[in-house]
C-alpha atoms as a PDB file:
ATOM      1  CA  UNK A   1     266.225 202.004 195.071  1.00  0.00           C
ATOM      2  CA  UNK A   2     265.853 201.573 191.253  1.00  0.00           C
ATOM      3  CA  UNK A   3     263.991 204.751 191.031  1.00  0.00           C
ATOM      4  CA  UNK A   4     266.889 206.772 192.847  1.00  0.00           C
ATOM      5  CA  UNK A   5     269.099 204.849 190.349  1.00  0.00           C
ATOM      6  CA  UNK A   6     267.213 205.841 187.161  1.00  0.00           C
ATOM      7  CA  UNK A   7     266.488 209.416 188.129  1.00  0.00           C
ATOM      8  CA  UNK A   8     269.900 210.391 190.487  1.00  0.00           C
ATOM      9  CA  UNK A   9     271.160 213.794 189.685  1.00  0.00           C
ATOM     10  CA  UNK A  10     268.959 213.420 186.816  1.00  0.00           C
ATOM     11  CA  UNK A  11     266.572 216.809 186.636  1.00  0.00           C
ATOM     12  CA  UNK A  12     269.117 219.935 185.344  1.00  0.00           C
ATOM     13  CA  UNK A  13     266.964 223.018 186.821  1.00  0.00           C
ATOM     14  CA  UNK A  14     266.099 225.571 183.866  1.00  0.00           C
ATOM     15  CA  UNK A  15     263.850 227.785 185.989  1.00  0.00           C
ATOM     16  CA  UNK A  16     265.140 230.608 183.614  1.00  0.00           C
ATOM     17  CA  UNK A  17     263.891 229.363 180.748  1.00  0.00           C
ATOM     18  CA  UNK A  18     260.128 229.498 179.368  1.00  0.00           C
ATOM     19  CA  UNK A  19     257.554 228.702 180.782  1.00  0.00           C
ATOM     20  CA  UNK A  20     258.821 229.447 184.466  1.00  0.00           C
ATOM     21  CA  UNK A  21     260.657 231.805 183.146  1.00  0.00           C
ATOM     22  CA  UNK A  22     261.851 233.439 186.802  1.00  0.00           C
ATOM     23  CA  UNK A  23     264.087 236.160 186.865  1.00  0.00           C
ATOM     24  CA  UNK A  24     268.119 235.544 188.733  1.00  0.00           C
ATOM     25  CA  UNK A  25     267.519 235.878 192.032  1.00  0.00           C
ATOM     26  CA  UNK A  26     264.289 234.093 191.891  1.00  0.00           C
ATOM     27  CA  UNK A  27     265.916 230.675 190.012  1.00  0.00           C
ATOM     28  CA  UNK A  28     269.041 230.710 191.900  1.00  0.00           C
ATOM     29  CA  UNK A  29     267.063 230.929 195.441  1.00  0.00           C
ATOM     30  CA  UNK A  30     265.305 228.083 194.116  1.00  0.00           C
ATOM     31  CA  UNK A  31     267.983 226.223 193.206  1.00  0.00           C
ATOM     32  CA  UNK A  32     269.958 227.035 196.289  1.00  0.00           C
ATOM     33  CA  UNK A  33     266.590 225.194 198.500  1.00  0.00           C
ATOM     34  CA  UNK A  34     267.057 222.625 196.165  1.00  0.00           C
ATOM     35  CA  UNK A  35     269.881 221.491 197.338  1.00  0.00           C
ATOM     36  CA  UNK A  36     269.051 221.981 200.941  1.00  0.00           C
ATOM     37  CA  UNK A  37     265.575 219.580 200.646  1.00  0.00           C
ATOM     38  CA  UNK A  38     266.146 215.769 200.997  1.00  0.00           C
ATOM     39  CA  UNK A  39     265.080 216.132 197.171  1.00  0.00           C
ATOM     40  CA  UNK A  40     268.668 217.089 196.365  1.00  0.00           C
ATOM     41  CA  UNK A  41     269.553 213.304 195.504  1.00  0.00           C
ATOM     42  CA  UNK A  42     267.322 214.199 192.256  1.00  0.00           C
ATOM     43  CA  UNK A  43     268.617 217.411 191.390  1.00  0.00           C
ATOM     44  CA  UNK A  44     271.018 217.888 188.534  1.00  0.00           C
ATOM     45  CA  UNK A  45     272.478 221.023 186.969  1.00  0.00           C
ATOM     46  CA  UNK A  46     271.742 225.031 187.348  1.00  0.00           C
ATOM     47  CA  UNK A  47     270.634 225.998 183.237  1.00  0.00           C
ATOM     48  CA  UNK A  48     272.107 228.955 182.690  1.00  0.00           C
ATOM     49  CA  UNK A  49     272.503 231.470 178.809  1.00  0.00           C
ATOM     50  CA  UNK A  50     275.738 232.078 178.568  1.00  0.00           C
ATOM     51  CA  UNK A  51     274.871 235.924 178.337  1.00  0.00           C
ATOM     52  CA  UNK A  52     273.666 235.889 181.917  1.00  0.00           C
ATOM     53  CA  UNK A  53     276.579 234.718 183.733  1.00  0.00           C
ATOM     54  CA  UNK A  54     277.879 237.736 184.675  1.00  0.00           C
ATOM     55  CA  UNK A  55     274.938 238.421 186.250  1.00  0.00           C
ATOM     56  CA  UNK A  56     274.268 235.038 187.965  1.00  0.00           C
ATOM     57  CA  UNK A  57     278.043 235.773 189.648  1.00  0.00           C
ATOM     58  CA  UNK A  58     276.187 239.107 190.989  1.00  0.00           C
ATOM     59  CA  UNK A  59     273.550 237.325 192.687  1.00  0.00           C
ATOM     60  CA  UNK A  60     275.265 234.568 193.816  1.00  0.00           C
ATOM     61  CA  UNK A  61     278.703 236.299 194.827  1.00  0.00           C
ATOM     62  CA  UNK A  62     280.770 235.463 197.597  1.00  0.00           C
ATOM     63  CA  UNK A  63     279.967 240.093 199.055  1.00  0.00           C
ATOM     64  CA  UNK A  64     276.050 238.974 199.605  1.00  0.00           C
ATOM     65  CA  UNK A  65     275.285 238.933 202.756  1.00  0.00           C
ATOM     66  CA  UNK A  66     274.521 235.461 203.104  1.00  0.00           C
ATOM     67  CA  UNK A  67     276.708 233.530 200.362  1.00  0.00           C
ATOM     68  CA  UNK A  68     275.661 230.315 198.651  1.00  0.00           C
ATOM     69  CA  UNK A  69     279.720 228.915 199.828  1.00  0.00           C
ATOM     70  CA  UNK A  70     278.596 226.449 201.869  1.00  0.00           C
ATOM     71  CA  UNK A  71     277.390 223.858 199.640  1.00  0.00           C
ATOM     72  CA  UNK A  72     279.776 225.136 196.124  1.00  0.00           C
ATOM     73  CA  UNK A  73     281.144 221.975 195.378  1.00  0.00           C
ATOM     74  CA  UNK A  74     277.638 220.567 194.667  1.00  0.00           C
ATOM     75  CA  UNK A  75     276.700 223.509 192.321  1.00  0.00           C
ATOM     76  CA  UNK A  76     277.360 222.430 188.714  1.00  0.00           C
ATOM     77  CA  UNK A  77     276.351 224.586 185.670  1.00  0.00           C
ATOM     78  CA  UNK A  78     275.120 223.956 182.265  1.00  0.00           C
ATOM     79  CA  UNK A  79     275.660 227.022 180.389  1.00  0.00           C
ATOM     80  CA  UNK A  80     273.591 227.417 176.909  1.00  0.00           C
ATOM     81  CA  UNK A  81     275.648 228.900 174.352  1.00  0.00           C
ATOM     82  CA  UNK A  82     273.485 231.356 171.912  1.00  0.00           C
ATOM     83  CA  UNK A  83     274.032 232.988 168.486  1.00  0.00           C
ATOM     84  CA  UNK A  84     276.929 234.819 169.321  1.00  0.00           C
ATOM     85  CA  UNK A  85     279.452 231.733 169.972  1.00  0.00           C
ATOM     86  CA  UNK A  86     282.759 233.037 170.011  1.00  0.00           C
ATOM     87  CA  UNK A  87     281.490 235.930 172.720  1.00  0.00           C
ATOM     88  CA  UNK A  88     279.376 232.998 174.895  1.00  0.00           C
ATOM     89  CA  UNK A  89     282.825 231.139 174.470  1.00  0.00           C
ATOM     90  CA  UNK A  90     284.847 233.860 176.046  1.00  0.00           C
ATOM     91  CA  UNK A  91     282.071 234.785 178.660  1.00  0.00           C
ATOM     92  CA  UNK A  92     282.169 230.914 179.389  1.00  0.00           C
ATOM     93  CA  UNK A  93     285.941 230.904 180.023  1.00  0.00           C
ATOM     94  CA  UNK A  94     286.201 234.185 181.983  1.00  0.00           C
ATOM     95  CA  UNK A  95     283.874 233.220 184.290  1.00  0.00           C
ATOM     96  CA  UNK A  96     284.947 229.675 185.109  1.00  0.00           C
ATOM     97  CA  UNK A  97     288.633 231.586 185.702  1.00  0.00           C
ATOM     98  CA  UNK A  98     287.233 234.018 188.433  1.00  0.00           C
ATOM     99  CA  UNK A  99     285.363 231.047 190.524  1.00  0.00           C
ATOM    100  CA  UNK A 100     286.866 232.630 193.718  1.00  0.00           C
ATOM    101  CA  UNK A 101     284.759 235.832 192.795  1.00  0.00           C
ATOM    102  CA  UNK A 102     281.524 233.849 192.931  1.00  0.00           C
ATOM    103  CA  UNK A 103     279.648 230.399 194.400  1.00  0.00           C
ATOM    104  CA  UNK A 104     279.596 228.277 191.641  1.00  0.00           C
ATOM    105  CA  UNK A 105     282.160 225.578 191.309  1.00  0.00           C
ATOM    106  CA  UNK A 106     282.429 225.915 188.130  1.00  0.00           C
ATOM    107  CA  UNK A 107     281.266 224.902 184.095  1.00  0.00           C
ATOM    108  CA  UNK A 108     280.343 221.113 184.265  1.00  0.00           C
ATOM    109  CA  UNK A 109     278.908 221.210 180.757  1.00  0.00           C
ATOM    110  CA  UNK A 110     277.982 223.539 177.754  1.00  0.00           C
ATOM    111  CA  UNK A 111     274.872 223.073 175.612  1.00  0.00           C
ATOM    112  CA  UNK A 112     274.941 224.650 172.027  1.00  0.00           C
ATOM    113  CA  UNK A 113     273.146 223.915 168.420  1.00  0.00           C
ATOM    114  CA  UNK A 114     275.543 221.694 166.168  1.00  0.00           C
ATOM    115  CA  UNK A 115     276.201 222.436 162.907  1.00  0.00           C
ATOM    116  CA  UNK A 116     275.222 218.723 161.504  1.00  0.00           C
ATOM    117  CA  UNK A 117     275.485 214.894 163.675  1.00  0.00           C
ATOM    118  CA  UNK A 118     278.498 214.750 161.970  1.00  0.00           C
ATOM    119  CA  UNK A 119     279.735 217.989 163.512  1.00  0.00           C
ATOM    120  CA  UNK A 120     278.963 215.918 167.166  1.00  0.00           C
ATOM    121  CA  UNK A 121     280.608 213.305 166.641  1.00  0.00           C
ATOM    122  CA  UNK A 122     283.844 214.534 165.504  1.00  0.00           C
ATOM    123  CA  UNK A 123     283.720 216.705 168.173  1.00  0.00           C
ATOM    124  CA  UNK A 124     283.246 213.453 170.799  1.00  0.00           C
ATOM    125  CA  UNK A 125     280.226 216.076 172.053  1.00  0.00           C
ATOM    126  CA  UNK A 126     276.849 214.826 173.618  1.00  0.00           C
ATOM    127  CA  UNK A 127     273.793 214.894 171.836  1.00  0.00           C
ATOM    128  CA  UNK A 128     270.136 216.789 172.866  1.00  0.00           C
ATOM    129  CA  UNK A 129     266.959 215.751 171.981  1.00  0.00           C
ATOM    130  CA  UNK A 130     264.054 218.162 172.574  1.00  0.00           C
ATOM    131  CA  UNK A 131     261.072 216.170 173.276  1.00  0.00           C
ATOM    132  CA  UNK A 132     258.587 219.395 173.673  1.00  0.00           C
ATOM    133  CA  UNK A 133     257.987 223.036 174.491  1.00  0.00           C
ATOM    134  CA  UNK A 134     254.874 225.566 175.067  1.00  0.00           C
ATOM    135  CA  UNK A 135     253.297 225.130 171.975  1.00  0.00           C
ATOM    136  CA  UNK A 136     251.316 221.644 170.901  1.00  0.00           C
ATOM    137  CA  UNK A 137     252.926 221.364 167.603  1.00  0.00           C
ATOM    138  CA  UNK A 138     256.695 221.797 169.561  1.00  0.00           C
ATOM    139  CA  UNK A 139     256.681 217.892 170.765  1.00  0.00           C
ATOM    140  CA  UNK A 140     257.954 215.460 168.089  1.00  0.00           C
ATOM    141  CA  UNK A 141     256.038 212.053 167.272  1.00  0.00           C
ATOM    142  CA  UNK A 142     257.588 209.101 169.181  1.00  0.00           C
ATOM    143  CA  UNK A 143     259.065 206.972 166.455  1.00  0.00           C
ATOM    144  CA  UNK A 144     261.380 210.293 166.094  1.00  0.00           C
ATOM    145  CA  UNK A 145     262.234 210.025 169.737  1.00  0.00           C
ATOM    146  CA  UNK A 146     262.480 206.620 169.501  1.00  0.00           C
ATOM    147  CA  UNK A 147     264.792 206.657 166.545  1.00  0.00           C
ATOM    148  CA  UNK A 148     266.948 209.312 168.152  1.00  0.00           C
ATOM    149  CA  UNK A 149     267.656 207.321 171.141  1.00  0.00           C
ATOM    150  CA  UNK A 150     268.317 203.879 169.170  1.00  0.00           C
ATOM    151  CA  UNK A 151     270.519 206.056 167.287  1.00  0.00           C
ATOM    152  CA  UNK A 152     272.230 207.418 170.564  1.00  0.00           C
ATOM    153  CA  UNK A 153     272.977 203.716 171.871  1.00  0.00           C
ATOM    154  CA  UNK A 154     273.802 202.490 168.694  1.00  0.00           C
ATOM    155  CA  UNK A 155     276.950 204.742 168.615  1.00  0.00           C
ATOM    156  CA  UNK A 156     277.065 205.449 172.236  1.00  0.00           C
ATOM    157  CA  UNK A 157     276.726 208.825 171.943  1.00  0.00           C
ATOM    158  CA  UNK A 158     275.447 210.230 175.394  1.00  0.00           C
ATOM    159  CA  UNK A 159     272.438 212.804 175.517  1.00  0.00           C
ATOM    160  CA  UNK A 160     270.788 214.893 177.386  1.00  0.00           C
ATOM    161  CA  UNK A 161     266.506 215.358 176.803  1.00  0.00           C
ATOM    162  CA  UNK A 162     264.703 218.438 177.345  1.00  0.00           C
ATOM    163  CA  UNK A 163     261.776 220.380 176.795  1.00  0.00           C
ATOM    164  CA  UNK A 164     258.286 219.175 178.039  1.00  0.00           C
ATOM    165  CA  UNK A 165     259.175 217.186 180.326  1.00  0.00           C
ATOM    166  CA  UNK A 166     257.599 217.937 183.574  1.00  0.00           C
ATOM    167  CA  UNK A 167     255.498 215.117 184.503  1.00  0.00           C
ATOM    168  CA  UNK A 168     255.967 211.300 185.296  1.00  0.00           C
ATOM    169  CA  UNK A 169     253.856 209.572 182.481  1.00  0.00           C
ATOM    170  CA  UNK A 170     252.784 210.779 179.549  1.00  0.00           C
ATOM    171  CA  UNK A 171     249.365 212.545 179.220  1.00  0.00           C
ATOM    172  CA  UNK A 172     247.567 215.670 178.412  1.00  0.00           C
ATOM    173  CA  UNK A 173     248.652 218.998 180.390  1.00  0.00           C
ATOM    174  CA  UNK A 174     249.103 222.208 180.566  1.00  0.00           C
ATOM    175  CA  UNK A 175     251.584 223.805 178.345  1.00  0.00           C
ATOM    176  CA  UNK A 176     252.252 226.913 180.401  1.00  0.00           C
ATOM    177  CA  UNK A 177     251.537 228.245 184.323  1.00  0.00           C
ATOM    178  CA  UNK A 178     249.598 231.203 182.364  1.00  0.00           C
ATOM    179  CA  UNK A 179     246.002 230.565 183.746  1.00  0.00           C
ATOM    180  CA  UNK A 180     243.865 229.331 180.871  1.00  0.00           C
ATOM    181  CA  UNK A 181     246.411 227.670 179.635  1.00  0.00           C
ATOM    182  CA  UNK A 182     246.408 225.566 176.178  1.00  0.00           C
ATOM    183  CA  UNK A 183     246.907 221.828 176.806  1.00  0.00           C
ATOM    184  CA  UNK A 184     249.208 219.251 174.864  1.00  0.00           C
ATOM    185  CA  UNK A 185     250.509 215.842 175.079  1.00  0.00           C
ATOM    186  CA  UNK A 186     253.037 215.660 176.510  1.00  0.00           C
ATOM    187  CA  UNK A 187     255.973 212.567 177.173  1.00  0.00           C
ATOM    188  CA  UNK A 188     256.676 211.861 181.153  1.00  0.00           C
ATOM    189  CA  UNK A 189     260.291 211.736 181.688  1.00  0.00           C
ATOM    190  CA  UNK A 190     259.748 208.341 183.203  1.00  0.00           C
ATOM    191  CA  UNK A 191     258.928 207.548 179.570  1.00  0.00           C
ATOM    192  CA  UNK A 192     261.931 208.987 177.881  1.00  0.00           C
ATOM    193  CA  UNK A 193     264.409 207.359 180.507  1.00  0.00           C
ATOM    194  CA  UNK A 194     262.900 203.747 181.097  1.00  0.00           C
ATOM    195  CA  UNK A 195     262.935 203.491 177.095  1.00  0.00           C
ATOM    196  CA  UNK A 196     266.667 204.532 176.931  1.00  0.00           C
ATOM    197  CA  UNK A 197     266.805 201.463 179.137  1.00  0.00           C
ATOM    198  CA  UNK A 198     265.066 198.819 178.073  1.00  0.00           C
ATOM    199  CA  UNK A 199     266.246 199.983 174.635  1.00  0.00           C
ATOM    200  CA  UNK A 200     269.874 199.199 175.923  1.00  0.00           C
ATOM    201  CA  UNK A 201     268.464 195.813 177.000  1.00  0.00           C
ATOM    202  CA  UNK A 202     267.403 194.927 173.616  1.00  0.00           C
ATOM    203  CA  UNK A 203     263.902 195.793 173.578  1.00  0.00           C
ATOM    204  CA  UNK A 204     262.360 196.399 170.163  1.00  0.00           C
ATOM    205  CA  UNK A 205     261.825 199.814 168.807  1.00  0.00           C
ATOM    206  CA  UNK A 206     258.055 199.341 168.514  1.00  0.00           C
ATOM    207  CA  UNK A 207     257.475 197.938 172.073  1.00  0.00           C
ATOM    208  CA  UNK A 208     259.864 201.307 172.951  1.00  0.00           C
ATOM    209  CA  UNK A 209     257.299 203.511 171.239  1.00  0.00           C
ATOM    210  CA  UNK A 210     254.269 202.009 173.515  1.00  0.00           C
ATOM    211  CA  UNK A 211     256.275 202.561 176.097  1.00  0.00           C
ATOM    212  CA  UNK A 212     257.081 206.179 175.682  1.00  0.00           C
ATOM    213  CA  UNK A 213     253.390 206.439 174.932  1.00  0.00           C
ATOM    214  CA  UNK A 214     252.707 204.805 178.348  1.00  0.00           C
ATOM    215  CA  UNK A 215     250.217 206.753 180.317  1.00  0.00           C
ATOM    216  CA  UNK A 216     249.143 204.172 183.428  1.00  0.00           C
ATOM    217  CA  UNK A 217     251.298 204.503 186.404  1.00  0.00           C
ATOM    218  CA  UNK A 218     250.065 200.746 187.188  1.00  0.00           C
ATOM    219  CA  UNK A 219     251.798 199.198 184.445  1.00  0.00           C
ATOM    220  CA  UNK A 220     254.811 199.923 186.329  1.00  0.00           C
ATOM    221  CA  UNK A 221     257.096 198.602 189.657  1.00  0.00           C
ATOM    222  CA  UNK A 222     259.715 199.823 190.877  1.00  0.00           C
ATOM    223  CA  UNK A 223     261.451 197.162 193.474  1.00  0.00           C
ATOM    224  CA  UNK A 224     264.660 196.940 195.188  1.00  0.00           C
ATOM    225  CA  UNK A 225     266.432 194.937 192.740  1.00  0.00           C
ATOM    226  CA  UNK A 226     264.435 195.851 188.925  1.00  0.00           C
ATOM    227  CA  UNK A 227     261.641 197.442 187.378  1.00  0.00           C
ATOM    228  CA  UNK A 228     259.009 196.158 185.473  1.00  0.00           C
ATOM    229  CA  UNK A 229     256.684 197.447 182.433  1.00  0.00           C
ATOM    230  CA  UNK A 230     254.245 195.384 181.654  1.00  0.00           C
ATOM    231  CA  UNK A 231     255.739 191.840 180.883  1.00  0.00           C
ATOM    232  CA  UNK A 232     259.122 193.435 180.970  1.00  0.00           C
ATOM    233  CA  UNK A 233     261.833 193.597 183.593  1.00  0.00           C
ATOM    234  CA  UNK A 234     265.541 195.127 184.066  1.00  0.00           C
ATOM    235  CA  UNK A 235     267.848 194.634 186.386  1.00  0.00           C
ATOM    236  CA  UNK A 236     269.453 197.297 188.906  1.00  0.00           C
ATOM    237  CA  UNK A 237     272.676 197.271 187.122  1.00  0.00           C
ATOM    238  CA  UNK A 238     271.316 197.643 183.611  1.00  0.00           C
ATOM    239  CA  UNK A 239     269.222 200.899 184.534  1.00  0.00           C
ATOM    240  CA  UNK A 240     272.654 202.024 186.087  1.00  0.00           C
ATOM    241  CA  UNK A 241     274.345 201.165 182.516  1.00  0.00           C
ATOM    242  CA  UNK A 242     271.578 203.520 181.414  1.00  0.00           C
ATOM    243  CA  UNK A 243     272.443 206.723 183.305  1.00  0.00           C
ATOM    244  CA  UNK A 244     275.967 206.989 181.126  1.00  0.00           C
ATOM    245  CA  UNK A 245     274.334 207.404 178.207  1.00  0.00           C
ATOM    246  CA  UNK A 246     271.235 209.409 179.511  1.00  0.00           C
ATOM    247  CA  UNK A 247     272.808 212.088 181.370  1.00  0.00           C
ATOM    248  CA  UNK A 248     269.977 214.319 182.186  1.00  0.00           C
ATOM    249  CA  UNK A 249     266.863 215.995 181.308  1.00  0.00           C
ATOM    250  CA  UNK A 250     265.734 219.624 181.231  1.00  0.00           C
ATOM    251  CA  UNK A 251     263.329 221.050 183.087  1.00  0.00           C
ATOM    252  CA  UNK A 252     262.107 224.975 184.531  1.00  0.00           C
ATOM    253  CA  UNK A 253     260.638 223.244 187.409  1.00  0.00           C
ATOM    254  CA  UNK A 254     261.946 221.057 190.114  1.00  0.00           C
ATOM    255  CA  UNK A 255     258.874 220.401 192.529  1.00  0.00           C
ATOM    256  CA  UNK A 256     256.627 219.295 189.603  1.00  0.00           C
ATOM    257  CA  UNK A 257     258.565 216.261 189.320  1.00  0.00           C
ATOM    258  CA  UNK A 258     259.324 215.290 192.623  1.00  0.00           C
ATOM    259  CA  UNK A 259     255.490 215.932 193.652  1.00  0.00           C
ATOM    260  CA  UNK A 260     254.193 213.955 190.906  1.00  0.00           C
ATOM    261  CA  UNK A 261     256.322 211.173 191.661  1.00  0.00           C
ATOM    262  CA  UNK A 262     255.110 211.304 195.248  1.00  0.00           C
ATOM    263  CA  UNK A 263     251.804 211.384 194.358  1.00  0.00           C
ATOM    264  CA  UNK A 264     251.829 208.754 192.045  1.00  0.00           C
ATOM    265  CA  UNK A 265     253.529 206.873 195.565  1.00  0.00           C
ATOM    266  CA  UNK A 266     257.020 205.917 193.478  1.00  0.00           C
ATOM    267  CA  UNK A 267     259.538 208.087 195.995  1.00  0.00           C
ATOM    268  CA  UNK A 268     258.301 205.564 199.011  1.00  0.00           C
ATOM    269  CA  UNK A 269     259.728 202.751 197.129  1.00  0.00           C
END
């Protein structure tokens, strides 16, 4: 129960992005299995450039012969805006008006680079932290991380994580599916959202580093009614209270975290 609490809806599916990196069809069939496994209680938004939209309404239009229309409702986007933003903002806004030309229920969220933190908060935007990529030197040192999200809950400023996370726990793996493959450390995203929590419990910000530098999967319980880390426990509702600030985290693959999680034995709990 806790886990399905902390991780609901929580994994937004970038399987267009590096280093899956699948072409349209590919992602969106994904996707679209997704949300037919029993998995689906985990799976968040479809990641989509803004520049590809047009071409995402091809493949998942309403003249295929089979059409995605029977689950729409539960297809939310998050489209990234690029370089260009007044074109991404237009392509944004004619696609969500022609949503009876194609399967998608529409634009749940946009993701774009802010000028400055000031620029998000006047805006009342959410914030994005990237917490890796496909390169060692792309994965910032966890008093950063840790800073970022005390600074998050501080001024209740919800965000969204993304980039590296792939995995559970933190620990050393690959950094692409290339064969040969370079190998990093890496965070777990079990990491990233158990110390959003406990940080919103009033944990300290060095006991939050260890713990997004936690790499044993015995050091933690999930029961019905809390979870525990080490001498530490929270509640059911506080994890909850988490979620609304800690929306979501990227990630080009969906099965890599569910499979990790069952093998470390947490989705049985």
């Amino acid at each position: 129960m806790t886990l399905r609490t902390l991780l609901a809806h929580a994994i937004d599916y970038a399987g267009l992005f590096p280093p899956a990196q699948l072409d349209m069809p590919g992602a969106v069939a994904e996707y679209e299995s997704y949300l037919a496994s029993s998995d689906a209680w985990a799976l968040g938004r479809f990641v989509v450039p803004a520049a590809r939209l047009d071409e995402l309404a091809a493949t998942a239009g309403e003249g295929m012969p089979n059409p995605l229309g029977t689950r729409r409702a539960e297809r939310r986007l998050s489209v990234v805006l690029g370089a260009d933003l007044p074109a991404d903002v237009e392509r944004t806004r004619i696609f969500s008006g022609r949503g009876r030309d194609h399967a998608w229920c529409g634009v749940d969220a946009v993701e774009l680079r802010a000028s400055s933190p000031e620029a998000i908060g006047e805006a009342g935007a959410f914030a994005k932290v990237r917490t890796g990529g496909t390169t060692a030197d792309a994965f910032p040192a966890s008093d950063h991380v840790v800073r970022f999200l005390g600074t998050c809950l501080r001024e209740a400023v919800p965000f969204k994580a993304t980039a590296g996370l792939h995995h559970p726990l933190r620990g050393v793996y690959p950094l692409t599916y290339e064969p040969g493959s370079a190998c990093g450390r890496m965070y777990g995203f079990l990491n990233v959202f158990l110390a959003t929590a406990f940080l919103a419990a009033g944990l300290g910000e060095a006991d939050a580093g260890e713990l997004l530098e936690e790499s044993d999967p015995d050091t933690l319980t999930f029961g019905a009614a809390d979870v525990t880390w080490r001498s530490h426990c929270l509640p059911l509702d506080r994890l909850a209270q988490s979620r609304r600030l800690l929306t979501s985290f990227g990630s080009c693959s969906f099965r890599e975290p569910i499979d990790d999680l069952t093998l470390l034995g947490l989705l049985s709990t």
